[in-house]
Protein backbone atom coordinates (compact mmCIF):
# COMPACT_ATOMS: atom_id res chain seq x y z
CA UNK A 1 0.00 0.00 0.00
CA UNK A 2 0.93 3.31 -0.56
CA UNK A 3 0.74 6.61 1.88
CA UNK A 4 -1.09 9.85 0.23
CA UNK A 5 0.40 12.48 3.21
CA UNK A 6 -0.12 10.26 6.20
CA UNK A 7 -3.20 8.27 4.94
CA UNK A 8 -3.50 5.21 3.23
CA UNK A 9 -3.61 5.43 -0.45
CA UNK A 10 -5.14 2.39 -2.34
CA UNK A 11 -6.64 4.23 -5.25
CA UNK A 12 -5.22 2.90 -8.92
CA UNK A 13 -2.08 4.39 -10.04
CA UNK A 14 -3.33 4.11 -13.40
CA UNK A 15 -6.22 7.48 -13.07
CA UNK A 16 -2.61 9.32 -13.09
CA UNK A 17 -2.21 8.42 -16.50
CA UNK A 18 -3.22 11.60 -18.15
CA UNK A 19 -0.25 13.37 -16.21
CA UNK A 20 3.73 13.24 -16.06
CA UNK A 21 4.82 11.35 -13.01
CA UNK A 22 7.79 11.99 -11.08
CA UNK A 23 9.56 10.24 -8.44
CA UNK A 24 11.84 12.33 -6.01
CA UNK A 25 13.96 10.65 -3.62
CA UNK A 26 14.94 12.32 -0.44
CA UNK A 27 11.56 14.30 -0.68
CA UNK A 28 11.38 15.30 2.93
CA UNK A 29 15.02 17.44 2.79
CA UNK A 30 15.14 21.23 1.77
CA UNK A 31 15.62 20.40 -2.36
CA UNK A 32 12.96 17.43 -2.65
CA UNK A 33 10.30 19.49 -0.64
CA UNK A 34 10.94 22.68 -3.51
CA UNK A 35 11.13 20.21 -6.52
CA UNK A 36 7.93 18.43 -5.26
CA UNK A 37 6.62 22.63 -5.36
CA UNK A 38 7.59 23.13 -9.08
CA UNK A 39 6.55 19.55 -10.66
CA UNK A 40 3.02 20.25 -9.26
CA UNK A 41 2.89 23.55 -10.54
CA UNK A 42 4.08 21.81 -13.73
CA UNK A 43 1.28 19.68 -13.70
CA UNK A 44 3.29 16.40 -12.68
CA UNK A 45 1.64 13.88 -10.35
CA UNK A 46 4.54 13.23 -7.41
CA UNK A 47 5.39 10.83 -5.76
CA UNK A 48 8.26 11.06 -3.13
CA UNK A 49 10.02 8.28 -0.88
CA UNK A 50 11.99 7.91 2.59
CA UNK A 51 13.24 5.23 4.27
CA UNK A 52 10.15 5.27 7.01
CA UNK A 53 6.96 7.16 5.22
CA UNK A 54 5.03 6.05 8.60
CA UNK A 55 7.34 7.38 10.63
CA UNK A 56 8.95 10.27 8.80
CA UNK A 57 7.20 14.23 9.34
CA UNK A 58 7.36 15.48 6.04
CA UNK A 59 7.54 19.34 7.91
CA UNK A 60 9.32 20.96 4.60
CA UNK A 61 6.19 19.83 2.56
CA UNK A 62 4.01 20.82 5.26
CA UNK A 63 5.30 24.54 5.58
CA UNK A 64 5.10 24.55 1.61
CA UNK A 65 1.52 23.57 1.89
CA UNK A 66 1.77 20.49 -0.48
CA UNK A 67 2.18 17.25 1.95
CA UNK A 68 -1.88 15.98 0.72
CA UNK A 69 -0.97 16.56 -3.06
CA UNK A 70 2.09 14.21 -3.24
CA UNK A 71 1.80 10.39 -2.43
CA UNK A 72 4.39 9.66 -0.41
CA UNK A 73 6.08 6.17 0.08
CA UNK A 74 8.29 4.00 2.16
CA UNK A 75 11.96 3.28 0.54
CA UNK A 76 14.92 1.63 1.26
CA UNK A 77 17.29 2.94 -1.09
CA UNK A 78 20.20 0.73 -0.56
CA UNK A 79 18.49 -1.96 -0.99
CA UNK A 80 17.27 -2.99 -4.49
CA UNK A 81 14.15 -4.86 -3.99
CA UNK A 82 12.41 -1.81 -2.34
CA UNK A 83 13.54 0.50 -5.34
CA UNK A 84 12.52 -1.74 -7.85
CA UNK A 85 9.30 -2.47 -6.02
CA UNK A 86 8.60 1.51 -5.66
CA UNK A 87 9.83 1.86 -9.75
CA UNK A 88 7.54 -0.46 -10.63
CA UNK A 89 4.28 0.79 -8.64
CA UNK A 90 4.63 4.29 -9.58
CA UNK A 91 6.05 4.12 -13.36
CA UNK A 92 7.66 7.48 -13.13
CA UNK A 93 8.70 9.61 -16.45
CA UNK A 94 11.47 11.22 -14.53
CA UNK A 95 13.55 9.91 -11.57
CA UNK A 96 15.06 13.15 -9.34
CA UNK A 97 17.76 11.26 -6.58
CA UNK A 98 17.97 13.41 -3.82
CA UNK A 99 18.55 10.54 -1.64
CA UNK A 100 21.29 9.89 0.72
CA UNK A 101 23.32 11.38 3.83
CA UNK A 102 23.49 14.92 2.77
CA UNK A 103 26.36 16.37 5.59
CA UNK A 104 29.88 17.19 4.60
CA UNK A 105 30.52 16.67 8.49
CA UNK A 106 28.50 13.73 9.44
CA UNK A 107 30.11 11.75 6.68
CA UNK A 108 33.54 11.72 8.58
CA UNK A 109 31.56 9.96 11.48
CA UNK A 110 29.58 7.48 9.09
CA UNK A 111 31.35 6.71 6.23
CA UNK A 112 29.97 3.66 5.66
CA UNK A 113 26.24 4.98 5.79
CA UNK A 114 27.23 7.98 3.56
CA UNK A 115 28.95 5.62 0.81
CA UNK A 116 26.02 3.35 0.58
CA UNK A 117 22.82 5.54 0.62
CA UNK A 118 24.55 7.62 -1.90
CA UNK A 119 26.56 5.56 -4.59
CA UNK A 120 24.98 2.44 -3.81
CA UNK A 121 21.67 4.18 -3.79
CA UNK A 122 22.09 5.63 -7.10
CA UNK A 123 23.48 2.73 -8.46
CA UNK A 124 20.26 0.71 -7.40
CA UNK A 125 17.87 3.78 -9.18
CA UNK A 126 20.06 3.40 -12.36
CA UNK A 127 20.05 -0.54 -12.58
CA UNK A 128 16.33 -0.64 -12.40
CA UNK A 129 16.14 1.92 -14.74
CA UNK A 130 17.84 -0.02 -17.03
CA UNK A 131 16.44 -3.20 -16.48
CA UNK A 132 12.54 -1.37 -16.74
CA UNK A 133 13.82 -0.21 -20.11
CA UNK A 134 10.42 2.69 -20.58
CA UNK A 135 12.63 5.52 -21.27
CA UNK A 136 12.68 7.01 -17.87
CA UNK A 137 15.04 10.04 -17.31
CA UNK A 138 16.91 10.50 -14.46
CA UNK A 139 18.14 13.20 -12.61
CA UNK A 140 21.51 12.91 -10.30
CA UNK A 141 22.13 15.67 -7.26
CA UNK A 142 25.98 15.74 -7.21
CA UNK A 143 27.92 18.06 -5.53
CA UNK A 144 30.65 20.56 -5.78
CA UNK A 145 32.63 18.73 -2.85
CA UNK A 146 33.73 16.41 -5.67
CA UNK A 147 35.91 19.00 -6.50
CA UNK A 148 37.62 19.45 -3.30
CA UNK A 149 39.50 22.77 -3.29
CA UNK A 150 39.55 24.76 -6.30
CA UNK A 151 41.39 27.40 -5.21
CA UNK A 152 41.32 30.59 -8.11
CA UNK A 153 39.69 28.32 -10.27
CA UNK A 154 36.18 28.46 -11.43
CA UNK A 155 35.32 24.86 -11.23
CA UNK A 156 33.05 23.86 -14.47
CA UNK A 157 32.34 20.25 -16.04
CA UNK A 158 35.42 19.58 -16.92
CA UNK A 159 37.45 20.51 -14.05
CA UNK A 160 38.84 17.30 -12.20
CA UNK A 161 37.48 15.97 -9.20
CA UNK A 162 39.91 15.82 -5.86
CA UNK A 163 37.27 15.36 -3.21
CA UNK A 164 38.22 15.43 0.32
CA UNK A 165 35.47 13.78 2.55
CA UNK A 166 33.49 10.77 2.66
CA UNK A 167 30.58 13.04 1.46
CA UNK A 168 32.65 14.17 -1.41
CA UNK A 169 33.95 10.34 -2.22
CA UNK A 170 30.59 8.76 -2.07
CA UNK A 171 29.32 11.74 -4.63
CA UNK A 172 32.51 10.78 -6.91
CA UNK A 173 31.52 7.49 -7.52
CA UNK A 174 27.77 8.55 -7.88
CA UNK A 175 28.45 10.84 -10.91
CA UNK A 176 30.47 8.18 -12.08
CA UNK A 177 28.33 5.55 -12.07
CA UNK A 178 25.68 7.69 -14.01
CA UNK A 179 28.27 8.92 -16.76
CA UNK A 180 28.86 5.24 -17.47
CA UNK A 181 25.25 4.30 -17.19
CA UNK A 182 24.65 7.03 -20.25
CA UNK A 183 27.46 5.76 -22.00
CA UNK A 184 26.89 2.13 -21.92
CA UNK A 185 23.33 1.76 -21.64
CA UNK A 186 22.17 4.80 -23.67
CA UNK A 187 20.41 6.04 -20.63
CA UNK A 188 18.22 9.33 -20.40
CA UNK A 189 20.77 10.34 -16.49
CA UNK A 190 22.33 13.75 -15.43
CA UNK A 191 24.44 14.71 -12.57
CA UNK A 192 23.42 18.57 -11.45
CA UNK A 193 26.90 19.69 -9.73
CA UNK A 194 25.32 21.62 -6.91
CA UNK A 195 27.36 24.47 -5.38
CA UNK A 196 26.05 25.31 -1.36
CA UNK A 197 22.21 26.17 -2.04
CA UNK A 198 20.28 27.40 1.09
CA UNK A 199 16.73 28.27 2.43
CA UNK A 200 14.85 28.91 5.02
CA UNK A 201 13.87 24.86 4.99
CA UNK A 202 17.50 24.03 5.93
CA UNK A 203 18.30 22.34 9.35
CA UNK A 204 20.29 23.48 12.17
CA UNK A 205 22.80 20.42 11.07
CA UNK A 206 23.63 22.77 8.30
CA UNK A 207 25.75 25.83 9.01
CA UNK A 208 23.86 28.37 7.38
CA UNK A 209 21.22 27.79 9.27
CA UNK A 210 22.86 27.39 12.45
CA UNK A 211 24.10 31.11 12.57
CA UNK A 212 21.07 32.18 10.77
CA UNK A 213 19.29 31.10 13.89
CA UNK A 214 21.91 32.09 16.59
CA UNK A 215 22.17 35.42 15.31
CA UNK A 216 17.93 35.46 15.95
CA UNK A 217 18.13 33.77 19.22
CA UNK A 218 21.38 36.35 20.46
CA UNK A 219 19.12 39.34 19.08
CA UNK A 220 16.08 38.27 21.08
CA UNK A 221 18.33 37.49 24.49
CA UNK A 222 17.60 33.82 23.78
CA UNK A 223 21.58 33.29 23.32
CA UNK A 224 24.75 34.55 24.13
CA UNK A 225 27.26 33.03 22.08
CA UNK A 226 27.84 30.94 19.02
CA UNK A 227 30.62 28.55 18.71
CA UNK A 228 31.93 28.30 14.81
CA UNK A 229 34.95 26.65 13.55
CA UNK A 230 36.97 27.68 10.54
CA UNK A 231 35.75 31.08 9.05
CA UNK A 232 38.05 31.72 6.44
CA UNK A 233 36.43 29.01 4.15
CA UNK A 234 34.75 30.57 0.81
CA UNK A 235 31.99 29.25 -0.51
CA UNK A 236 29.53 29.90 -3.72
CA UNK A 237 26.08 30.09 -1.87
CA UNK A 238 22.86 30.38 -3.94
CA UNK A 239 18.80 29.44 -2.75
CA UNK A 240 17.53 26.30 -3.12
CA UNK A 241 14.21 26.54 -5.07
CA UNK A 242 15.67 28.24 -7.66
CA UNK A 243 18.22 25.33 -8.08
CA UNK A 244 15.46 23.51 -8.23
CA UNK A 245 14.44 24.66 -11.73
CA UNK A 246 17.98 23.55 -13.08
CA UNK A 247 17.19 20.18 -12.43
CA UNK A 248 14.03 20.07 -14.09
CA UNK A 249 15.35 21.70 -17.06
CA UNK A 250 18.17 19.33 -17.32
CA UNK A 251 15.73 17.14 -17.85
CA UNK A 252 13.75 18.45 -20.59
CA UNK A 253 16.68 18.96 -23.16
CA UNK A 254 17.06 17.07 -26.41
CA UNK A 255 20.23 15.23 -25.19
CA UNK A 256 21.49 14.55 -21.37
CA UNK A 257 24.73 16.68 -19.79
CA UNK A 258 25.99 17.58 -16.72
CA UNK A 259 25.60 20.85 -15.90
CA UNK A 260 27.77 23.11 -12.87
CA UNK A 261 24.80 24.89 -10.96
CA UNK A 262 25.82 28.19 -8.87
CA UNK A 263 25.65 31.87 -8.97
CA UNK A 264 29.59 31.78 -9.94
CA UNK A 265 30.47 34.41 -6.78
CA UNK A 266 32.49 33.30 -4.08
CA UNK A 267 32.05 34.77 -0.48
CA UNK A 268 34.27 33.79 3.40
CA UNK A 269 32.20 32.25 5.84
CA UNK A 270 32.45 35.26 8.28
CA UNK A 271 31.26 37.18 5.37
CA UNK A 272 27.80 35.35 5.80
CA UNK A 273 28.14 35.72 9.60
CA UNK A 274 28.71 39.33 9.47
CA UNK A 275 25.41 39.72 7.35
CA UNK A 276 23.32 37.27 9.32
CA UNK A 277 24.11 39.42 12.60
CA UNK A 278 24.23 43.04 10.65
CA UNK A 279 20.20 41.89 9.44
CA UNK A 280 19.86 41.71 13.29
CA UNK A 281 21.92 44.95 14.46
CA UNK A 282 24.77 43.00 16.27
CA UNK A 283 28.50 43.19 15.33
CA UNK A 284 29.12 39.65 15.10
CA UNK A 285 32.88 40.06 16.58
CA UNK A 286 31.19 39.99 20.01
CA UNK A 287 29.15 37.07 20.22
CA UNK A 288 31.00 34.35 17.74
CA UNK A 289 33.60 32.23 19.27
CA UNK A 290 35.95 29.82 17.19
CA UNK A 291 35.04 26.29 18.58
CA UNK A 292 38.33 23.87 17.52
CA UNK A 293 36.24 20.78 18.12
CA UNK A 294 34.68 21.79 14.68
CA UNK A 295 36.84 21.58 12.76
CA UNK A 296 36.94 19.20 9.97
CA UNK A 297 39.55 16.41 9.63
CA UNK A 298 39.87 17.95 5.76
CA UNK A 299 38.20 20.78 4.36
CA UNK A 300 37.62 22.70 1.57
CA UNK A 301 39.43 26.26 1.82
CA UNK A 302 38.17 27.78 -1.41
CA UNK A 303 35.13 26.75 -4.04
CA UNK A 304 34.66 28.28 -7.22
CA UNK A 305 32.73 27.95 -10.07
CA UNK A 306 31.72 29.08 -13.86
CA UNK A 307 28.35 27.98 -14.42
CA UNK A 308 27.93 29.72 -18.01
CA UNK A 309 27.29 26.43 -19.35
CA UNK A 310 24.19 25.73 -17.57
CA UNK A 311 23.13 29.57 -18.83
CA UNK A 312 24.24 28.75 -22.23
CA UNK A 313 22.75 25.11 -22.96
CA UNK A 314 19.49 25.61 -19.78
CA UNK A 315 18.72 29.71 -20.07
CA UNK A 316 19.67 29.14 -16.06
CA UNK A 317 20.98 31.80 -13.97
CA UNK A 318 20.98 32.64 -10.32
CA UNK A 319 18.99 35.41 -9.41
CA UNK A 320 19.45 35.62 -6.04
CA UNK A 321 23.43 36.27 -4.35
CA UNK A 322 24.49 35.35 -0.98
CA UNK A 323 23.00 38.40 0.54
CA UNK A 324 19.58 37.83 -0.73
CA UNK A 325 19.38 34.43 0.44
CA UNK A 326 20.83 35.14 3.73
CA UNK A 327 17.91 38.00 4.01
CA UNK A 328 15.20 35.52 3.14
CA UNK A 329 16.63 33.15 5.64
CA UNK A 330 16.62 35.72 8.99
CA UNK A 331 12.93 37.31 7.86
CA UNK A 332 11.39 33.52 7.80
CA UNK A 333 13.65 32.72 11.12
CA UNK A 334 12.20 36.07 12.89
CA UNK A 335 8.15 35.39 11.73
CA UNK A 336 8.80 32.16 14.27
């Protein structure tokens, strides 16, 4: 049986004929919850799995006010007998893997877990893709940690990967796997290489939102300090649902790519600090602390990237820079 929200759904797939049907993995984080947004406005019917549908909340789609319009389903994804049980029941058009352990930092703690819900995972998605053989395309979220440090270069699709995390390993071999899947199998599969992309739907276990929320919490007398480690990391930070359109769109072209998806501008960490706490009307240099338990065994000092292919083959381009999203994130952090 299936879940529609937190109901039981037993009504025939087959009345969602009419429509293009989508299947998003990792539905519940910050980029499944926005997709889920645009393929209904699109006119998809969505479907959307995690490994516990029974148990999982599903807040993101709640606060978006779409939870009762997607069908929502239970999904082991590295195992290959629930994916091909979930491919088969929901005969999706497109495939968008957002699956997997999505933190640079928890992967040094569970490498193991990281590895297999992400390249394992994706290899299980492209294997029954294959073996269903109905033309499904397939999207793939990479990431720009497969780069590792790029120092004064603009990363783009060419640019080799050095990546220097489990995290970044794990989305290695993922990209891989779906190059050769293309190649060999003449499969309809992209890899978007995601720079950071942020919103206000972003947990606490991320960064971003952890001093996007301290810097609230100090300005309201809720907190006095916030512990940080390494600030002089650089980053290319852009907002979420509009990343969310590049994936679609990678998926509606003629011929599948891989496409580097950023704004191309590169700011310091204490840069987004600063303007987290300025939004607020605190100096940050008085209530951030460095915190050398937070630091990373390895970690990327610089990330840039050119993503003029994505604007030249997609008509994609950021709109929004660091600043904007960091003001979108502290207005929806203050209505709370």
């Amino acid at each position: 049986m299936i879940l529609l929200g937190l109901k039981i759904f037993t009504a025939g797939l087959e009345s969602m004929a009419n429509n293009k049907v989508a299947l998003i993995t990792g539905i519940a984080g910050q980029d499944g919850a926005y997709l889920a947004r645009l393929l209904l406005e699109r006119g998809y019917d969505v479907f959307g799995t995690s490994r516990d549908a029974h148990m999982s909340s599903f807040i993101n789609l709640d606060r978006l006010n779409i939870r009762s319009k997607i069908t929502v389903m239970s999904m082991a994804i590295n195992d290959f007998r629930s994916v091909f049980q979930v491919m088969t029941q929901t005969k999706p058009d497109e495939v968008y893997n957002l699956a997997g352990q999505s933190s640079v930092s928890l992967s040094f703690e569970q490498p193991v877990e990281t590895l297999e819900s992400i390249a394992m995972g994706t290899l299980n998605l492209l294997e029954c893709i294959k073996s269903l053989d109905r033309g499904i395309r397939f999207y793939n979220a990479s990431s720009s940690d497969c780069f590792g440090n790029t120092g004064e270069l603009a990363a783009d699709e060419k640019t080799p990967f050095s990546p220097r995390s489990p995290y970044g390993v794990a989305k290695a071999a993922a990209f891989w796997e779906v190059a050769n899947y293309r190649d060999a199998y003449n499969l309809y599969a992209c890899s978007g290489i995601l720079f950071n992309h942020e919103s206000p739907l972003r947990p606490e276990l991320f960064v971003t939102q952890k001093i996007v929320s301290a810097a609230c919490r100090i300005a309201r007398g809720d907190q006095k300090k916030l512990n940080l480690g390494n600030l002089n990391v650089q980053r290319d930070w852009g907002l979420s649902s509009e990343y969310v359109d590049a994936m679609w769109l990678m998926l509606q072209q003629e011929s599948p790519d891989d496409y580097v998806i950023a704004t191309g501008k590169t700011y310091r960490l204490d840069e987004f600090v600063a303007e987290a706490f300025r939004l607020v009307g605190l100096d940050w240099r008085k209530y951030v602390e460095i915190d050398d338990s937070l630091l990373r065994p390895t970690d990327l000092t610089i990330v840039r990237a050119n993503p003029g292919k994505a604007k030249r083959n997609l008509g994609w381009v950021a709109k929004s820079s660091m600043f904007d999203v960091i003001k979108i994130m502290v207005e929806e952090k203050q209505k709370l």
